[in-house]
N, C-alpha and C. Protein backbone atom coordinates (compact mmCIF):
# COMPACT_ATOMS: atom_id res chain seq x y z
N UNK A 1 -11.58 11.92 -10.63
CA UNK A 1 -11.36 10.48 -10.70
C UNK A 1 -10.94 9.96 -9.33
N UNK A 2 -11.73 8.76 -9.06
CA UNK A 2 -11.16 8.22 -7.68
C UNK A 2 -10.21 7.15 -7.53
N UNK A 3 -8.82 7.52 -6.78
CA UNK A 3 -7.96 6.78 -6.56
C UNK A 3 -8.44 5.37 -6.28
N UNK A 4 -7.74 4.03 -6.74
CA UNK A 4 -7.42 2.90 -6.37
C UNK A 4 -6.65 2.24 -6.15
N UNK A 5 -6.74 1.89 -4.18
CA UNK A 5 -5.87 1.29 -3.89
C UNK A 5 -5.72 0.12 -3.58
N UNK A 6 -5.16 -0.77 -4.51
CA UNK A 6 -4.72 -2.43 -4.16
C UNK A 6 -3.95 -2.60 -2.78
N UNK A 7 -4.69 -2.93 -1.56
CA UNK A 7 -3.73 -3.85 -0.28
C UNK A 7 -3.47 -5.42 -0.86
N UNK A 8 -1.98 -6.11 -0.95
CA UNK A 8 -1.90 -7.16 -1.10
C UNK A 8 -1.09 -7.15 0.27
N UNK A 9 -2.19 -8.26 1.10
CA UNK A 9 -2.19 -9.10 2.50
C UNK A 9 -3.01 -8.59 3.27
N UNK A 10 -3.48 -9.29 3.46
CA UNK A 10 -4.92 -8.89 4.54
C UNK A 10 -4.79 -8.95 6.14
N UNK A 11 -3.37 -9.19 6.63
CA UNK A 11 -2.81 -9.52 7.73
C UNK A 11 -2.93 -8.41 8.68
N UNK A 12 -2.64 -7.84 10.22
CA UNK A 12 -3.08 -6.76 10.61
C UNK A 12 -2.35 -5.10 9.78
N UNK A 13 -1.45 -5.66 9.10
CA UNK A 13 -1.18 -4.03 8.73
C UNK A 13 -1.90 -3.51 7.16
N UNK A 14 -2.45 -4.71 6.53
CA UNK A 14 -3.08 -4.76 5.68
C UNK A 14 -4.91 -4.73 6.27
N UNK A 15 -5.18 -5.05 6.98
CA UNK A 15 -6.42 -4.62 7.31
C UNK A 15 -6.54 -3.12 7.61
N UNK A 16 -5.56 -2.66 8.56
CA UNK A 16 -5.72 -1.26 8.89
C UNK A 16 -5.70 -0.44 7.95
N UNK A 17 -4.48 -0.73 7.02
CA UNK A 17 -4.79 0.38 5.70
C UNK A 17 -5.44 0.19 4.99
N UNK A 18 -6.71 -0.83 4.88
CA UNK A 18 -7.90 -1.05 4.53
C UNK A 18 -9.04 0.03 5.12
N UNK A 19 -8.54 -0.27 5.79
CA UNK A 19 -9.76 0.48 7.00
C UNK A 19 -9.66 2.09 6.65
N UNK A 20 -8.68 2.34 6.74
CA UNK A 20 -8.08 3.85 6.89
C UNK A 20 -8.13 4.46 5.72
N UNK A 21 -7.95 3.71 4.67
CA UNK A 21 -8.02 4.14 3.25
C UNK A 21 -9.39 4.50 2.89
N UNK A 22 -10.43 3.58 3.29
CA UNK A 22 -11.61 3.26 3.42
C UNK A 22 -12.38 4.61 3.79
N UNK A 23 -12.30 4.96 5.11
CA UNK A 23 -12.79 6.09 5.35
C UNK A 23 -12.22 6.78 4.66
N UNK A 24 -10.59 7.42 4.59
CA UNK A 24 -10.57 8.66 3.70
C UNK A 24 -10.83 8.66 2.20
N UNK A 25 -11.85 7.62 1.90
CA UNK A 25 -13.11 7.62 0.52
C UNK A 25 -11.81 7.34 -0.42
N UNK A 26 -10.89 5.93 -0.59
CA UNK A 26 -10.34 5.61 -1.63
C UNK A 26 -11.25 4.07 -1.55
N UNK A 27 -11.13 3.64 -3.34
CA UNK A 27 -11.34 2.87 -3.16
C UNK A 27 -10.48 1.58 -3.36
N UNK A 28 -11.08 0.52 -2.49
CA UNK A 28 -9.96 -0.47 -1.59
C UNK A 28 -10.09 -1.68 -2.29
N UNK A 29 -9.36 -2.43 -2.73
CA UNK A 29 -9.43 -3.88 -2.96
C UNK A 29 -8.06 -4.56 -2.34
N UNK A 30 -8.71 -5.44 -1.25
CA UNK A 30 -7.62 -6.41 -0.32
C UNK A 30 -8.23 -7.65 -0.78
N UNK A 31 -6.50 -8.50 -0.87
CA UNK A 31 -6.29 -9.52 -1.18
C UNK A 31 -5.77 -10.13 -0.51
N UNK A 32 -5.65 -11.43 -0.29
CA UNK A 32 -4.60 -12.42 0.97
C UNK A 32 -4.97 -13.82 -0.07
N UNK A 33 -3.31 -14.20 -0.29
CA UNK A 33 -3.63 -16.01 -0.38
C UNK A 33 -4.08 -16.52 0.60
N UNK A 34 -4.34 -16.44 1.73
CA UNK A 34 -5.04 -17.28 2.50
C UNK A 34 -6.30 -16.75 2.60
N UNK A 35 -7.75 -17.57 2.59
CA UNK A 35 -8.45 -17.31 2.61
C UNK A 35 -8.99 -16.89 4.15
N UNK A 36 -8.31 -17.43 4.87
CA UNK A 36 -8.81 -17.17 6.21
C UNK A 36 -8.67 -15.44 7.00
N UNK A 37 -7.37 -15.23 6.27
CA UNK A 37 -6.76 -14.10 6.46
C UNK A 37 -7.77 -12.87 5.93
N UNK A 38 -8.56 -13.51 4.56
CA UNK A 38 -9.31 -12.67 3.84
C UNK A 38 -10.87 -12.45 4.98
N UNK A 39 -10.94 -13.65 5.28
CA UNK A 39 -12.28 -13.28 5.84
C UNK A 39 -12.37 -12.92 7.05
N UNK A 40 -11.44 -12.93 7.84
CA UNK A 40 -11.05 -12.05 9.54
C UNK A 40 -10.84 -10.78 8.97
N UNK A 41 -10.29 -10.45 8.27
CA UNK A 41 -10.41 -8.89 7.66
C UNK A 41 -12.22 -8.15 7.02
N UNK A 42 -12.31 -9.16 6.84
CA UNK A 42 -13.78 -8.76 5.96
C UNK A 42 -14.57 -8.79 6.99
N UNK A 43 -14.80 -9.68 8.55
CA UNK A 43 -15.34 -9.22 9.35
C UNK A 43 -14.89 -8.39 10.24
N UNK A 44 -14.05 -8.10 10.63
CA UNK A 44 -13.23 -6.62 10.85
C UNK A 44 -13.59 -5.54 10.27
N UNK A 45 -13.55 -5.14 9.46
CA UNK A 45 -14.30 -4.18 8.71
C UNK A 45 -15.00 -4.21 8.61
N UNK A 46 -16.48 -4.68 8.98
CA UNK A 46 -17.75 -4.92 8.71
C UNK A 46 -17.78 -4.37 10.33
N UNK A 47 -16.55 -4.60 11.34
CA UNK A 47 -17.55 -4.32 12.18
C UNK A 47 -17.04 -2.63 12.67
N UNK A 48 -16.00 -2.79 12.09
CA UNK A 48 -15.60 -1.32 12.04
C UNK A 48 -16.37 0.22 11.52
N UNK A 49 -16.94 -0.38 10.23
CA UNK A 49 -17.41 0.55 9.15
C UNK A 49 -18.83 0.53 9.24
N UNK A 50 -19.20 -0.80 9.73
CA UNK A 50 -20.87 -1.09 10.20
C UNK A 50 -21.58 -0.60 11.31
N UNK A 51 -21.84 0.76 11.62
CA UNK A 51 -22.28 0.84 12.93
C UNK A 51 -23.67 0.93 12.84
N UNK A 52 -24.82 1.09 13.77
CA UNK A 52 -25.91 0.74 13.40
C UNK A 52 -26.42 1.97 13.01
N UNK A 53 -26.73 1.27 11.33
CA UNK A 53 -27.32 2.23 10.68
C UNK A 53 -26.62 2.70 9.23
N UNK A 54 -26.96 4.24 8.72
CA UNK A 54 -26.03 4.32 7.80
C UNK A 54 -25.22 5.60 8.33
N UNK A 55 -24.62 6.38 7.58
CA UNK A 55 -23.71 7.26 7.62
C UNK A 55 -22.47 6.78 6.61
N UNK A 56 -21.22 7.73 7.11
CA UNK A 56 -20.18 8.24 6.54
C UNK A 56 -19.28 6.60 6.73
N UNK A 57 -19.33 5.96 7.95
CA UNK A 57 -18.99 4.64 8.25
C UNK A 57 -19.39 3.53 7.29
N UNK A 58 -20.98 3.38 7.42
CA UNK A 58 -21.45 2.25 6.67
C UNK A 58 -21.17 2.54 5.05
N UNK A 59 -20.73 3.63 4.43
CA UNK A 59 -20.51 4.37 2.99
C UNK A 59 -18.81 3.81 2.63
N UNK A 60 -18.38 4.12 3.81
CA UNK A 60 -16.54 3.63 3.73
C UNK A 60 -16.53 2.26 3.49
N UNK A 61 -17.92 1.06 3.95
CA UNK A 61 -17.57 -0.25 3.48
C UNK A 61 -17.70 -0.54 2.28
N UNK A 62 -19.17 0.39 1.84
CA UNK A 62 -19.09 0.08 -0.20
C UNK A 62 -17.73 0.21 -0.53
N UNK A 63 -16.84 1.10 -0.14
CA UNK A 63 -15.94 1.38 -1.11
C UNK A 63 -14.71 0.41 -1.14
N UNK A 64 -14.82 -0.83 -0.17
CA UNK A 64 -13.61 -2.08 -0.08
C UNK A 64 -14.32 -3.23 -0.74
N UNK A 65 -13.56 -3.99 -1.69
CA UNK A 65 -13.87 -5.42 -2.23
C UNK A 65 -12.70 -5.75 -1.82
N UNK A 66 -13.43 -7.12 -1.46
CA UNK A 66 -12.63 -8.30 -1.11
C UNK A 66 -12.27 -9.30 -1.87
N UNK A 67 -10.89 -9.88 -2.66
CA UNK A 67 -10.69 -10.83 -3.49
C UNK A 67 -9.58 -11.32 -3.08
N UNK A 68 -9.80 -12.47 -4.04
CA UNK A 68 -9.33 -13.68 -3.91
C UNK A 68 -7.92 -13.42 -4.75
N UNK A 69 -7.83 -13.13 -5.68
CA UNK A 69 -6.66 -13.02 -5.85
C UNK A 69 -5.18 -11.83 -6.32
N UNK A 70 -3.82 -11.80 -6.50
CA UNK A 70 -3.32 -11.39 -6.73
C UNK A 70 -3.60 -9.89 -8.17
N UNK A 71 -4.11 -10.79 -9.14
CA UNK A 71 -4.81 -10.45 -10.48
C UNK A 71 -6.08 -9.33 -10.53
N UNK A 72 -6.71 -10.11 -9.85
CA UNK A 72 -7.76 -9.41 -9.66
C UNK A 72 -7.89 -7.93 -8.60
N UNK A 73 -6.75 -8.08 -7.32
CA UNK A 73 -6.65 -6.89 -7.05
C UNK A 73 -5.70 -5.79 -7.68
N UNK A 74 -5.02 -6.03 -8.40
CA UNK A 74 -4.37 -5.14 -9.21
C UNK A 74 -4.50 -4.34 -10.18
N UNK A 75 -5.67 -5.24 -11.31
CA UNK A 75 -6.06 -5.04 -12.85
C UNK A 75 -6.33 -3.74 -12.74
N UNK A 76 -7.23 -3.01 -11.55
CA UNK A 76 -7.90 -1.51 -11.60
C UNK A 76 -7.32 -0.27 -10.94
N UNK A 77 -5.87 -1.09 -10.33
CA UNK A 77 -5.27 -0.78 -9.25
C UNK A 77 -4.56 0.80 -9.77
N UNK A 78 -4.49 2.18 -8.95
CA UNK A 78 -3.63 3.09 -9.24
C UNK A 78 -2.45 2.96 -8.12
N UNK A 79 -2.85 2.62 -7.23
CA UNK A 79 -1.67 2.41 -6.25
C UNK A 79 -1.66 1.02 -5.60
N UNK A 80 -0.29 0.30 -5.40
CA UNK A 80 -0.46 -1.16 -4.38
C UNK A 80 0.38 -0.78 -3.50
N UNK A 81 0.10 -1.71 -2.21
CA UNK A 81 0.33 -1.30 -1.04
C UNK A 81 0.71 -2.93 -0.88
N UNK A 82 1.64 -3.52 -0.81
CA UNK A 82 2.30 -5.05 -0.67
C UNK A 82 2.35 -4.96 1.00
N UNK A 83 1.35 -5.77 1.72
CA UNK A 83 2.26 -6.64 2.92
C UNK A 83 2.22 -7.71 3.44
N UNK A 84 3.25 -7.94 2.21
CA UNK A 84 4.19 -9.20 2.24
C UNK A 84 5.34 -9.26 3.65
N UNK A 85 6.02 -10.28 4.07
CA UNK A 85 7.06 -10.05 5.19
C UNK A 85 8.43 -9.25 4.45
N UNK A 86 8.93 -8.27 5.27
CA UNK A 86 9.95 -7.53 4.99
C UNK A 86 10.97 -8.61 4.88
N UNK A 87 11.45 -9.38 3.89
CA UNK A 87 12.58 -10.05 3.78
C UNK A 87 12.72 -10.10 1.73
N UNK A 88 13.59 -10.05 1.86
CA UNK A 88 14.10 -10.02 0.33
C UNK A 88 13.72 -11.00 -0.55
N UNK A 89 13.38 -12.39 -0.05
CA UNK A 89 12.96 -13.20 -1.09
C UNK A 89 11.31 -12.96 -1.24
N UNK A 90 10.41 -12.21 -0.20
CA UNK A 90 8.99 -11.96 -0.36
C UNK A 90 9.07 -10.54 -0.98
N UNK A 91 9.48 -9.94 -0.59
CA UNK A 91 9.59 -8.62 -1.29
C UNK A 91 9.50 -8.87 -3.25
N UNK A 92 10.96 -9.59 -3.67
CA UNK A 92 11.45 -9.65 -4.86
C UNK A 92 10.38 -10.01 -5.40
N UNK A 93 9.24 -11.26 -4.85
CA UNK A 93 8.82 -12.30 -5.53
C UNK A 93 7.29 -11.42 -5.97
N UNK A 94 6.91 -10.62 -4.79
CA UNK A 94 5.71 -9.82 -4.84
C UNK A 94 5.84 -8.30 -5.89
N UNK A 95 7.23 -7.73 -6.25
CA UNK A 95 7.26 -6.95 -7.13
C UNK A 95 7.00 -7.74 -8.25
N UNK A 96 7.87 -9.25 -8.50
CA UNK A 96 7.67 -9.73 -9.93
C UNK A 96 6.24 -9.85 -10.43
N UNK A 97 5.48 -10.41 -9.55
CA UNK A 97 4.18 -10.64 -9.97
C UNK A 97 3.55 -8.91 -10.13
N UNK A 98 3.73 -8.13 -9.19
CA UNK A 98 2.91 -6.62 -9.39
C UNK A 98 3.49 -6.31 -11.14
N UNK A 99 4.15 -6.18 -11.35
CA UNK A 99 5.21 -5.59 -12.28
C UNK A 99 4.44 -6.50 -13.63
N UNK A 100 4.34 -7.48 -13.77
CA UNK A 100 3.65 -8.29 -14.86
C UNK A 100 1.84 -8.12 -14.65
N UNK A 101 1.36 -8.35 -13.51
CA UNK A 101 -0.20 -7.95 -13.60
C UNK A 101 -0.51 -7.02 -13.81
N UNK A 102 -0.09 -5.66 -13.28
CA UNK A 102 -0.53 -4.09 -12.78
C UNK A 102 -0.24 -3.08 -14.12
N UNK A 103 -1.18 -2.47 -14.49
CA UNK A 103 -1.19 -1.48 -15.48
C UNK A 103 -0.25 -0.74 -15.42
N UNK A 104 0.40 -0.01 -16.71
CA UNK A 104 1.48 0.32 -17.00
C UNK A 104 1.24 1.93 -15.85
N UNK A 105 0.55 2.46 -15.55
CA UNK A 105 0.47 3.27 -14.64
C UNK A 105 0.37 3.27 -13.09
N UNK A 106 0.47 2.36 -12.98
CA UNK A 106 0.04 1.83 -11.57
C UNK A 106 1.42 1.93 -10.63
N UNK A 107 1.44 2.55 -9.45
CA UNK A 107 2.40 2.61 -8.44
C UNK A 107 2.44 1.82 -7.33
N UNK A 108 3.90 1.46 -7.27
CA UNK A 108 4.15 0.26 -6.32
C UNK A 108 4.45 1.21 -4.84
N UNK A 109 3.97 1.06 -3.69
CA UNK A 109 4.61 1.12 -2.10
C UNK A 109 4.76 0.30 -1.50
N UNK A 110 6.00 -0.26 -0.75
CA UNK A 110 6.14 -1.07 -0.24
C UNK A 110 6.71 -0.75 1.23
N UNK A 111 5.86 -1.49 2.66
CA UNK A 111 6.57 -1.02 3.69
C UNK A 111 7.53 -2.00 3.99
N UNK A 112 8.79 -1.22 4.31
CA UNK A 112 10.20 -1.95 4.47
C UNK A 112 10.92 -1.01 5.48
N UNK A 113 11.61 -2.17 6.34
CA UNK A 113 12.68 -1.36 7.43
C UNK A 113 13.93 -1.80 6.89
N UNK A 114 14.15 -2.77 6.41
CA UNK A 114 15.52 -3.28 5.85
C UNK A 114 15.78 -3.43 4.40
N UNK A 115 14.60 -3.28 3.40
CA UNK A 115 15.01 -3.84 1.93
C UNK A 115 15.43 -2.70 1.39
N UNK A 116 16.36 -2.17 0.15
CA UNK A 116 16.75 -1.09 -0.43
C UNK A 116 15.39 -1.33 -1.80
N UNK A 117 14.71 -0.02 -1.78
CA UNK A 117 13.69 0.94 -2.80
C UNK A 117 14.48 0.52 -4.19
N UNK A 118 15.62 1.25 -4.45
CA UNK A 118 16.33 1.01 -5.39
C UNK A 118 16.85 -0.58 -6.06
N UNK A 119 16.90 -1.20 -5.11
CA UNK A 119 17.33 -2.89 -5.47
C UNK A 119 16.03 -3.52 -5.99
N UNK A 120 14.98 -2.76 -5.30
CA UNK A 120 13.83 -3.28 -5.51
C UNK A 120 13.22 -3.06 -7.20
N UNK A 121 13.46 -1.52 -6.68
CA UNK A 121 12.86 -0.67 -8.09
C UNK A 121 13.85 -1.39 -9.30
N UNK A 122 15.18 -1.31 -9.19
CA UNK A 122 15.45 -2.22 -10.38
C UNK A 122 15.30 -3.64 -11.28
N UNK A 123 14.99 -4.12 -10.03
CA UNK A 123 13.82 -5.47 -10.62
C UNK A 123 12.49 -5.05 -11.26
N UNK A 124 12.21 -4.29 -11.46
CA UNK A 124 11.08 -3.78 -12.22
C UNK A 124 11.59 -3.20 -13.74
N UNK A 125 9.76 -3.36 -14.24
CA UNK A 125 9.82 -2.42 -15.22
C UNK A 125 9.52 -1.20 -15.37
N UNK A 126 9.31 -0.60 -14.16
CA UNK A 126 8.41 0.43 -13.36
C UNK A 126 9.73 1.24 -12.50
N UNK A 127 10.77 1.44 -12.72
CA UNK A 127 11.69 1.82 -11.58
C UNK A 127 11.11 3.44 -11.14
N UNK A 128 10.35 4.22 -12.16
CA UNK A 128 10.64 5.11 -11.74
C UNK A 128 8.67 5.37 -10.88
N UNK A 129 8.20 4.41 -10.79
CA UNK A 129 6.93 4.03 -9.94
C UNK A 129 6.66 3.61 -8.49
N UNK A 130 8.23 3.34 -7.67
CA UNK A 130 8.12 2.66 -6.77
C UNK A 130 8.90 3.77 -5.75
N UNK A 131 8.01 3.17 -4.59
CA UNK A 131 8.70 4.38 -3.42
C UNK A 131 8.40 3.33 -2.11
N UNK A 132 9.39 3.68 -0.95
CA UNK A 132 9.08 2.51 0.20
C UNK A 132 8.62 3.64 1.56
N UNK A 133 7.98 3.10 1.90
CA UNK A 133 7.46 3.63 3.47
C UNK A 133 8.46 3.10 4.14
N UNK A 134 8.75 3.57 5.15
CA UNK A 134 9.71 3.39 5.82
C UNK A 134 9.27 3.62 7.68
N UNK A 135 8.48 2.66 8.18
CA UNK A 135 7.47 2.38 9.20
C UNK A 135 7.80 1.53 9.92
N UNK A 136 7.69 0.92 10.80
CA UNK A 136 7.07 -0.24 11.77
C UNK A 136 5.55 -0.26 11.83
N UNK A 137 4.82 -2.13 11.29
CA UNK A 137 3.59 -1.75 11.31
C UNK A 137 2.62 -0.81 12.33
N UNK A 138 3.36 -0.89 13.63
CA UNK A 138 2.88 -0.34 14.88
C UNK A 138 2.97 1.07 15.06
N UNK A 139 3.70 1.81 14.36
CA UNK A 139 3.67 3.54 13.86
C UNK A 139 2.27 3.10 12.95
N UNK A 140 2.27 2.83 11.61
CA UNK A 140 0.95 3.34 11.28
C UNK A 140 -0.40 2.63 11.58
N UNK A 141 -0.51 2.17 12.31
CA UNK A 141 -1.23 1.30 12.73
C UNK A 141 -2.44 1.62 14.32
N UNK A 142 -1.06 2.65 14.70
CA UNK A 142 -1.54 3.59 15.99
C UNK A 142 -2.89 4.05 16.18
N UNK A 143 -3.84 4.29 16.94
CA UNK A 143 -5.19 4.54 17.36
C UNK A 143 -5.40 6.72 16.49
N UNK A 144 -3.77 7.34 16.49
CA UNK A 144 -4.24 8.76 15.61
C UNK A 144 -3.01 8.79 15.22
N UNK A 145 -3.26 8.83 13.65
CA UNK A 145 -2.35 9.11 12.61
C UNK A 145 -2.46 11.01 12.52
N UNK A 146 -3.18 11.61 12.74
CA UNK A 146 -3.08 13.08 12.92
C UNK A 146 -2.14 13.50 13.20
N UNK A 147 -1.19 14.20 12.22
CA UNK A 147 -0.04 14.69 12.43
C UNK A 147 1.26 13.73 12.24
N UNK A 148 1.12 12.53 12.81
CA UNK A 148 1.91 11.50 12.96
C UNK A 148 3.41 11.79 11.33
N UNK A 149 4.27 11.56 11.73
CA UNK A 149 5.32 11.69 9.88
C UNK A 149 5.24 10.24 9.91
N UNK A 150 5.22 10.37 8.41
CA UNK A 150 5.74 9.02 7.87
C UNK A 150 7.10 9.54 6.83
N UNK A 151 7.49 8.14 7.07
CA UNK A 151 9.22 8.65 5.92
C UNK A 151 8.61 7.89 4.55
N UNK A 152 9.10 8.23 3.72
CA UNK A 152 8.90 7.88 2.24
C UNK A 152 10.14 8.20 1.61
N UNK A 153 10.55 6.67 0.94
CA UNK A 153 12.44 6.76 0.23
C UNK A 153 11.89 6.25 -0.89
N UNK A 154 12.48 7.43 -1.95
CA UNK A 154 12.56 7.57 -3.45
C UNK A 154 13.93 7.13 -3.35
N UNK A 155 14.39 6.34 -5.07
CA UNK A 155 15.17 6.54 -5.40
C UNK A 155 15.47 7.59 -6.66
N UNK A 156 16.71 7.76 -7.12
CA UNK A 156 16.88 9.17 -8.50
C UNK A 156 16.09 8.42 -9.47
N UNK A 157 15.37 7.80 -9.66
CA UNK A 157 14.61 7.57 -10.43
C UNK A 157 12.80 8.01 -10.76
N UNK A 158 12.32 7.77 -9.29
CA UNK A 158 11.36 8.26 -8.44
C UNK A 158 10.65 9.45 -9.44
N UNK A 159 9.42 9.43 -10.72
CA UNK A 159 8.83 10.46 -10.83
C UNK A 159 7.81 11.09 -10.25
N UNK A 160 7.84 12.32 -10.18
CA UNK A 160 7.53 13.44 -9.93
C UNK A 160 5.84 13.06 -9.27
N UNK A 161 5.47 12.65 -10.19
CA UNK A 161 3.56 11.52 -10.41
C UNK A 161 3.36 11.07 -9.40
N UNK A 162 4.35 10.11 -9.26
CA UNK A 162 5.16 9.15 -8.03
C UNK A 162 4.76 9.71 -6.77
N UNK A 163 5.57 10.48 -6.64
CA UNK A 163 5.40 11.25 -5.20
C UNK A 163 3.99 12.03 -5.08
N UNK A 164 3.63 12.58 -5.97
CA UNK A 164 2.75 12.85 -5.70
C UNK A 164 1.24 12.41 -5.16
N UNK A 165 1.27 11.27 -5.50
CA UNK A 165 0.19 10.19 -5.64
C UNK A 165 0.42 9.40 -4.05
N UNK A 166 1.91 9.08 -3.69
CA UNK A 166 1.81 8.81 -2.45
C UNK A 166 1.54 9.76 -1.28
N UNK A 167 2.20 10.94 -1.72
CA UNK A 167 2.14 11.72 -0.78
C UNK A 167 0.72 12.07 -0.66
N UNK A 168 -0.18 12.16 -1.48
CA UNK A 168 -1.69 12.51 -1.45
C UNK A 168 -2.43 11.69 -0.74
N UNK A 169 -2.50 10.13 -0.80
CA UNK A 169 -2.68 9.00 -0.36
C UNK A 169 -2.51 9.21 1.45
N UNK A 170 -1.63 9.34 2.02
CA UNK A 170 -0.73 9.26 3.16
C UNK A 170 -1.48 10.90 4.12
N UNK A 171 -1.58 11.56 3.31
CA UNK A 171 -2.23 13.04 3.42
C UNK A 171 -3.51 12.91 4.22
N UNK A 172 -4.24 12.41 3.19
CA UNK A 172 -5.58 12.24 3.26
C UNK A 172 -6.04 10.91 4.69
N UNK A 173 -5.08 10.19 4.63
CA UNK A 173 -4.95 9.47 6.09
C UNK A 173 -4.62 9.91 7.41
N UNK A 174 -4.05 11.44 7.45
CA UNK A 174 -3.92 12.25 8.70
C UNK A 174 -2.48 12.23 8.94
N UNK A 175 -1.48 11.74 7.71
CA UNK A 175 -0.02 11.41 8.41
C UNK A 175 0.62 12.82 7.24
N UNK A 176 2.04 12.96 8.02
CA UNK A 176 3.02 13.93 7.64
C UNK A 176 3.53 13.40 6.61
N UNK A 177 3.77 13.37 5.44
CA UNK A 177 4.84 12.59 5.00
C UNK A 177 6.16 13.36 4.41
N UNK A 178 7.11 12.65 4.49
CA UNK A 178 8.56 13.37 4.55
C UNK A 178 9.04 12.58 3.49
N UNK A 179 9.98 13.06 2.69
CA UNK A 179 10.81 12.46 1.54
C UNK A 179 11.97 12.29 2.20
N UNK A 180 12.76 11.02 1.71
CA UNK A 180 14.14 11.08 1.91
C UNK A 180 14.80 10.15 0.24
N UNK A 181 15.46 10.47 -0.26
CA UNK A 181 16.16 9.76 -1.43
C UNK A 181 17.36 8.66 -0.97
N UNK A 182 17.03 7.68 -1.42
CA UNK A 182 17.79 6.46 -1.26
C UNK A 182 18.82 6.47 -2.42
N UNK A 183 19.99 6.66 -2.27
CA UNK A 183 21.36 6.81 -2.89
C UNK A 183 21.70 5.53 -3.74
N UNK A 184 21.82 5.56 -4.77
CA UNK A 184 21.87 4.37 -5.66
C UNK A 184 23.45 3.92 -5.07
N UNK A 185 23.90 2.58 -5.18
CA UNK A 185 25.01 2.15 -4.20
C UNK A 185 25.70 1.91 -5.77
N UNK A 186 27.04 2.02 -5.63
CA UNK A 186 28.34 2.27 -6.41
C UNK A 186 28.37 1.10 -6.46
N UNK A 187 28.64 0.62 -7.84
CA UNK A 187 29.02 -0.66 -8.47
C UNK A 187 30.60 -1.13 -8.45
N UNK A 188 30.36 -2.30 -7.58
CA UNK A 188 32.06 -2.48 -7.61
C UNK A 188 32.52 -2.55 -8.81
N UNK A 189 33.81 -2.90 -8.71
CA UNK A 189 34.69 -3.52 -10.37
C UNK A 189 34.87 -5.02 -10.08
């Protein structure tokens, strides 16, 4: 069975893991509310994946659709990849909607340098589905992911599926990936 991965934002770190996903033969559906955003990506990749002729390149573009919306990239989705801006009110607002569209199997990643996995994951109905990359778009984004680590923060919730599915994902893109567990924070009185 072939993985599907939902990019929500078509912006440059959402094009690249378009791209990248693309070749390592997942298939891609990117989304952007802005339409403009959608179609600088769609010719980007066309000219990326399009070289003259066919091959292994022009094969990586069948495998990306381009849509219009939130809904529609999710419905088939096994994994989403949100990039939204790292700030807490885009973050929150983009789990609520994943969490109500996205099949009860479907895994959330989100890249974040500042939001807590766990604050996140508990706004869900999915806590034990969600795991955060832990990047600057400009680490994965780099000209060779070969070898390159990426960090990946579970929280104690984090199943087993979970990791696995990212870590396979991330694999197959040429990157290291490393676990670290994000410590659920002590509830005051």
């Amino acid at each position: 069975m072939s993985t599907t991965v939902a990019i929500i934002g078509a912006g440059p770190l959402g094009r690249w893991l378009a791209l990248a996903a693309a070749r390592a033969g997942f298939r891609v559906l990117l989304e952007d509310v802005m339409p403009n955003n959608l179609h600088h990506a769609q010719e980007m990749l066309r000219q990326e994946l399009s070289p003259a002729g066919s091959g292994p390149e022009s094969e990586a573009l069948t495998k990306v659709a381009f849509v219009a919306t939130i809904e529609d990239a999710v419905r088939q989705a096994d994994l989403i990849i949100d990039c939204v801006p790292d700030e807490l009110e885009s973050k929150l607002e983009i789990f609520w909607l994943l969490d109500r569209m996205a099949p009860p199997r479907t895994v959330f990643a989100t890249p974040t340098m500042r939001q807590s996995i766990v604050d996140l994951a508990n706004c869900t109905y999915r806590p034990t589905q969600c795991i955060a990359m832990i990047a600057e778009a400009k680490t994965l984004t780099g000209n060779s992911a070969t070898g390159t680590e990426i960090l990946l923060r579970t929280t104690p919730q984090t199943a087993d599926e979970t990791v696995a599915l990212v870590r396979g994902f991330w694999e197959r893109l040429g990157f290291k990936p490393r676990f670290e567990l994000e410590a659920a924070k002590a509830k005051s009185a």
